[in-house]
Protein backbone atom coordinates (compact mmCIF):
# COMPACT_ATOMS: atom_id res chain seq x y z
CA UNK A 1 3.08 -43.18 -42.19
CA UNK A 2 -0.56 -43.91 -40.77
CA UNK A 3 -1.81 -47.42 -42.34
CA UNK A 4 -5.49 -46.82 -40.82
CA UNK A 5 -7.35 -44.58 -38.52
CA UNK A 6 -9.76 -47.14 -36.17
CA UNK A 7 -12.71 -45.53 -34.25
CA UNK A 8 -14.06 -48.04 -31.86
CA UNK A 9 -17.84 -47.50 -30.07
CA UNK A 10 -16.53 -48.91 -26.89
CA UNK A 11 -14.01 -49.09 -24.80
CA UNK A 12 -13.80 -53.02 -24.94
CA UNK A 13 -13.42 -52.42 -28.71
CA UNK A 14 -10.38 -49.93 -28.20
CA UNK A 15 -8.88 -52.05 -25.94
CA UNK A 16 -8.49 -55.25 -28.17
CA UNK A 17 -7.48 -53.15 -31.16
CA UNK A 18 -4.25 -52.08 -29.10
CA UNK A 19 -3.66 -55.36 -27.93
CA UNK A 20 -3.88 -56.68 -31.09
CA UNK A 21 -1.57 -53.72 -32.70
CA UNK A 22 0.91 -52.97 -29.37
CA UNK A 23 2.94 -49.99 -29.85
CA UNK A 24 2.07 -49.62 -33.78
CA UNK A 25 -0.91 -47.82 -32.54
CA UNK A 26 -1.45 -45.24 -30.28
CA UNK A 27 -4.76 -43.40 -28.91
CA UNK A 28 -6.30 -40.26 -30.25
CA UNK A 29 -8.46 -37.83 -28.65
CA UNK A 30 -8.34 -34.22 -29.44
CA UNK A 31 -4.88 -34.87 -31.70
CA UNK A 32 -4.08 -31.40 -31.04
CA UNK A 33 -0.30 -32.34 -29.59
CA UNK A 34 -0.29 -35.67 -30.88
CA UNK A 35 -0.65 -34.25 -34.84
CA UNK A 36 2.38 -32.08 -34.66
CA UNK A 37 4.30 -34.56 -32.74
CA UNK A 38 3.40 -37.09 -36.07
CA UNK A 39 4.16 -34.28 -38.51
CA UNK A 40 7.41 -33.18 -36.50
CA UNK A 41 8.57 -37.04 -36.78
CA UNK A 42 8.74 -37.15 -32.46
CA UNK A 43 6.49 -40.02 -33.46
CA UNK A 44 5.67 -42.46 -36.22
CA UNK A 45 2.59 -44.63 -35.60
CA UNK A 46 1.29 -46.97 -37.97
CA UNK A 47 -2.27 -46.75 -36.50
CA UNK A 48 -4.55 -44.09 -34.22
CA UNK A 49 -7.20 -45.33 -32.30
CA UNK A 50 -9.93 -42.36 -32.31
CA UNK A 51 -11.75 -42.13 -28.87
CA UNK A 52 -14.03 -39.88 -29.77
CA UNK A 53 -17.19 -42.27 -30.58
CA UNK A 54 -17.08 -43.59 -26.84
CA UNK A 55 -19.98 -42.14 -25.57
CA UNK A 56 -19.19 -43.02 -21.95
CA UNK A 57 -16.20 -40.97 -22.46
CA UNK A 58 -16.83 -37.90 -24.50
CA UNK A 59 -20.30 -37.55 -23.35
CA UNK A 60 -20.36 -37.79 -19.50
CA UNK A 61 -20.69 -34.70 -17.48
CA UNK A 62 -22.86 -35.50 -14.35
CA UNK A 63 -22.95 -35.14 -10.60
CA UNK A 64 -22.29 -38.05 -8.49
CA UNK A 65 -22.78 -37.66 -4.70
CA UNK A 66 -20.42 -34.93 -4.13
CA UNK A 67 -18.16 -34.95 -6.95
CA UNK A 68 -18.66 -33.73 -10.65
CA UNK A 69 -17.48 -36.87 -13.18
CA UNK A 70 -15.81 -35.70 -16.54
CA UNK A 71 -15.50 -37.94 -19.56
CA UNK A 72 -12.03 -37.55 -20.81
CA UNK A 73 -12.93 -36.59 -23.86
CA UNK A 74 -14.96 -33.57 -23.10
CA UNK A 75 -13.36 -31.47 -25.56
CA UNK A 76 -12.16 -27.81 -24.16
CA UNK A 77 -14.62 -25.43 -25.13
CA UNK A 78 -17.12 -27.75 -23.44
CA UNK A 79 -15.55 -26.92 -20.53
CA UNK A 80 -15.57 -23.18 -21.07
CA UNK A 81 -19.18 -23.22 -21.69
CA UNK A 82 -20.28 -26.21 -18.75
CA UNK A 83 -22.81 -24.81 -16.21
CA UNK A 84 -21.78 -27.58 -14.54
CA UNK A 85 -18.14 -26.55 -14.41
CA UNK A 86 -18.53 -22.91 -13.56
CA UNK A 87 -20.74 -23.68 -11.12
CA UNK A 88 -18.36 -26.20 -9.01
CA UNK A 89 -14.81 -25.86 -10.63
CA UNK A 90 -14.39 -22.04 -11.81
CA UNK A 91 -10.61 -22.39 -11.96
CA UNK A 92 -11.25 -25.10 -14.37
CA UNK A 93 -13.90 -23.12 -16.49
CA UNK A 94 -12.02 -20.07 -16.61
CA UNK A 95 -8.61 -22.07 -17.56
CA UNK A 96 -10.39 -23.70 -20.37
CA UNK A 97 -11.32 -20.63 -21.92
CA UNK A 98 -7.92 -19.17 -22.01
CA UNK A 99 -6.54 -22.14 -23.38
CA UNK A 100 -5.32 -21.52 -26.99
CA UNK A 101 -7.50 -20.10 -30.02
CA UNK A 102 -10.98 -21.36 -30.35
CA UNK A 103 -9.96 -23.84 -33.22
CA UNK A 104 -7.63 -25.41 -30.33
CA UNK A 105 -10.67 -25.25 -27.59
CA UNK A 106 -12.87 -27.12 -30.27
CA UNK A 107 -11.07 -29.72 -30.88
CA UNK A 108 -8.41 -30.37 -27.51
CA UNK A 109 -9.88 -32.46 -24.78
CA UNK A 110 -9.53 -32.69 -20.99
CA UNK A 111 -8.04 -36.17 -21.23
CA UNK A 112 -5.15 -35.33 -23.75
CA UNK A 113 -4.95 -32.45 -22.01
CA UNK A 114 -3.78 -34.81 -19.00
CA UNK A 115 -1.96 -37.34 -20.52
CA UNK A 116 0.32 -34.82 -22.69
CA UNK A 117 1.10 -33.90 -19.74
CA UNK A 118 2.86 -30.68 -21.01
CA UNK A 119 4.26 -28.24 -18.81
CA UNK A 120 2.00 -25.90 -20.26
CA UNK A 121 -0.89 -28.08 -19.99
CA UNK A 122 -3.26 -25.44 -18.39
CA UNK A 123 -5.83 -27.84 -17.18
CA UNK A 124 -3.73 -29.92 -14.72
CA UNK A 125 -3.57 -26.85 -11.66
CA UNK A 126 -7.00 -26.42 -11.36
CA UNK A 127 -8.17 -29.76 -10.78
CA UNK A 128 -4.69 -30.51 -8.85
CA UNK A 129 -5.85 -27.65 -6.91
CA UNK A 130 -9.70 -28.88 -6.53
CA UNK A 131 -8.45 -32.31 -5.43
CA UNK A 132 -9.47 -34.40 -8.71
CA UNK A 133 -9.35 -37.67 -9.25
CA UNK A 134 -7.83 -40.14 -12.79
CA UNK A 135 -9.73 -43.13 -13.40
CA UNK A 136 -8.32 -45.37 -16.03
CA UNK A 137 -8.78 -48.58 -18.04
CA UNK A 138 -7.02 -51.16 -19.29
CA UNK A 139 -7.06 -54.93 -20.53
CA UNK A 140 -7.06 -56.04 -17.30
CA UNK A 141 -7.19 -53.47 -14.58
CA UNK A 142 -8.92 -50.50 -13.68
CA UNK A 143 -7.03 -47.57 -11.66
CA UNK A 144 -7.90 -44.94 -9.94
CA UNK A 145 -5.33 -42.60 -8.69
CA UNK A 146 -5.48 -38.40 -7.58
CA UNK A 147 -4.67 -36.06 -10.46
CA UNK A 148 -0.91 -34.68 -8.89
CA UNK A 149 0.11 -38.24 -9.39
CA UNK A 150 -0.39 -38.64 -13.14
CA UNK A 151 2.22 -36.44 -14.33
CA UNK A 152 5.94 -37.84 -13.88
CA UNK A 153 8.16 -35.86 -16.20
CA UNK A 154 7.81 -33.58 -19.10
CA UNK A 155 5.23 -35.28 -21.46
CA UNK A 156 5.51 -38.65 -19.63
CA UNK A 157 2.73 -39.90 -17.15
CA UNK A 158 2.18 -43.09 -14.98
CA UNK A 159 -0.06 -44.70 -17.85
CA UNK A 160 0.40 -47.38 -19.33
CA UNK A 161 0.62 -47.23 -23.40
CA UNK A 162 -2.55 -49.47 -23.19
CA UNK A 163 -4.13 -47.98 -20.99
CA UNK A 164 -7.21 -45.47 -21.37
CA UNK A 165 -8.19 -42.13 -19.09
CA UNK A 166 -11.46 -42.68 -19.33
CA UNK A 167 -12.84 -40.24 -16.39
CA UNK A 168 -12.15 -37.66 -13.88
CA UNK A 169 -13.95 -37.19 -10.43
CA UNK A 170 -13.45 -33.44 -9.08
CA UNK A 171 -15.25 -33.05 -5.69
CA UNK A 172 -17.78 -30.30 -6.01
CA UNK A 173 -16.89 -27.04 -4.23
CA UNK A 174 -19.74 -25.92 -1.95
């Protein structure tokens, strides 16, 4: 049973409170897999961490030399809607518009979307395909690693459980 639902302004902030709470507490973004994996009992933990207040993750969408940067958690239909992203990832655009019912695209983001890392996860071929880049945080590192490399098995990826997809870099198609 869920003890308390934390929702940090930075990513400092987040950090700590897993630290502090180790594998009692896990990350939220969208929820959308992590909900029915808490109300299937595949997991039981006592805390979430919500990501969702972190501006410099759900609010980034910008163009950076020649690569378009993606806050993780840029939920779905964002990226449906994105000028940005039809403009310079279509793939991308059009997969996030097909992905689930619109209560799903509303709420889903492209970082859970990654580190479900679901074999139906539809937004993992496009930017695979485009070339797109992980970056990551933790307590005391900071990664950066391509796309391809983050999934290693059905629903298991190279992160660490304190660690934090912050961005991803997808170079811009011309």
């Amino acid at each position: 049973m869920i003890r308390n639902h934390f929702i940090p302004s930075s990513l400092d902030e987040a950090l700590n409170l897993k630290n502090e709470l180790g594998n009692r507490a896990v990350f939220l973004g969208g929820g959308t897999d992590l909900f029915i994996n808490i109300w299937t009992k595949k997991m039981a933990p006592d805390y979430l961490i919500d990501l969702t207040k972190i501006t410099e993750i759900s609010d980034m969408e910008e163009i950076k030399g020649e690569h378009l940067i993606l806050g993780a958690g840029l939920t779905v239909h964002h990226l449906s809607k994105s000028i940005l992203v039809r403009k310079y990832i279509p793939a991308l655009s059009e997969a996030a518009g097909q992905l689930g019912s619109p209560s799903i695209r509303n709420q889903a983001t492209i970082g859970g979307n990654l580190v479900n890392s679901s074999p139906a996860a539809d937004l993992i071929p496009p930017l695979i395909a485009q070339g797109a880049f992980a970056y990551t945080v933790g307590q005391t590192e900071k990664r950066c690693f391509p796309v391809e490399k983050l999934p290693i098995g059905v629903n298991k990826t190279l992160l660490m459980p304190e660690e934090i997809l912050t961005r991803i870099s997808v170079p811009i198609l011309r």
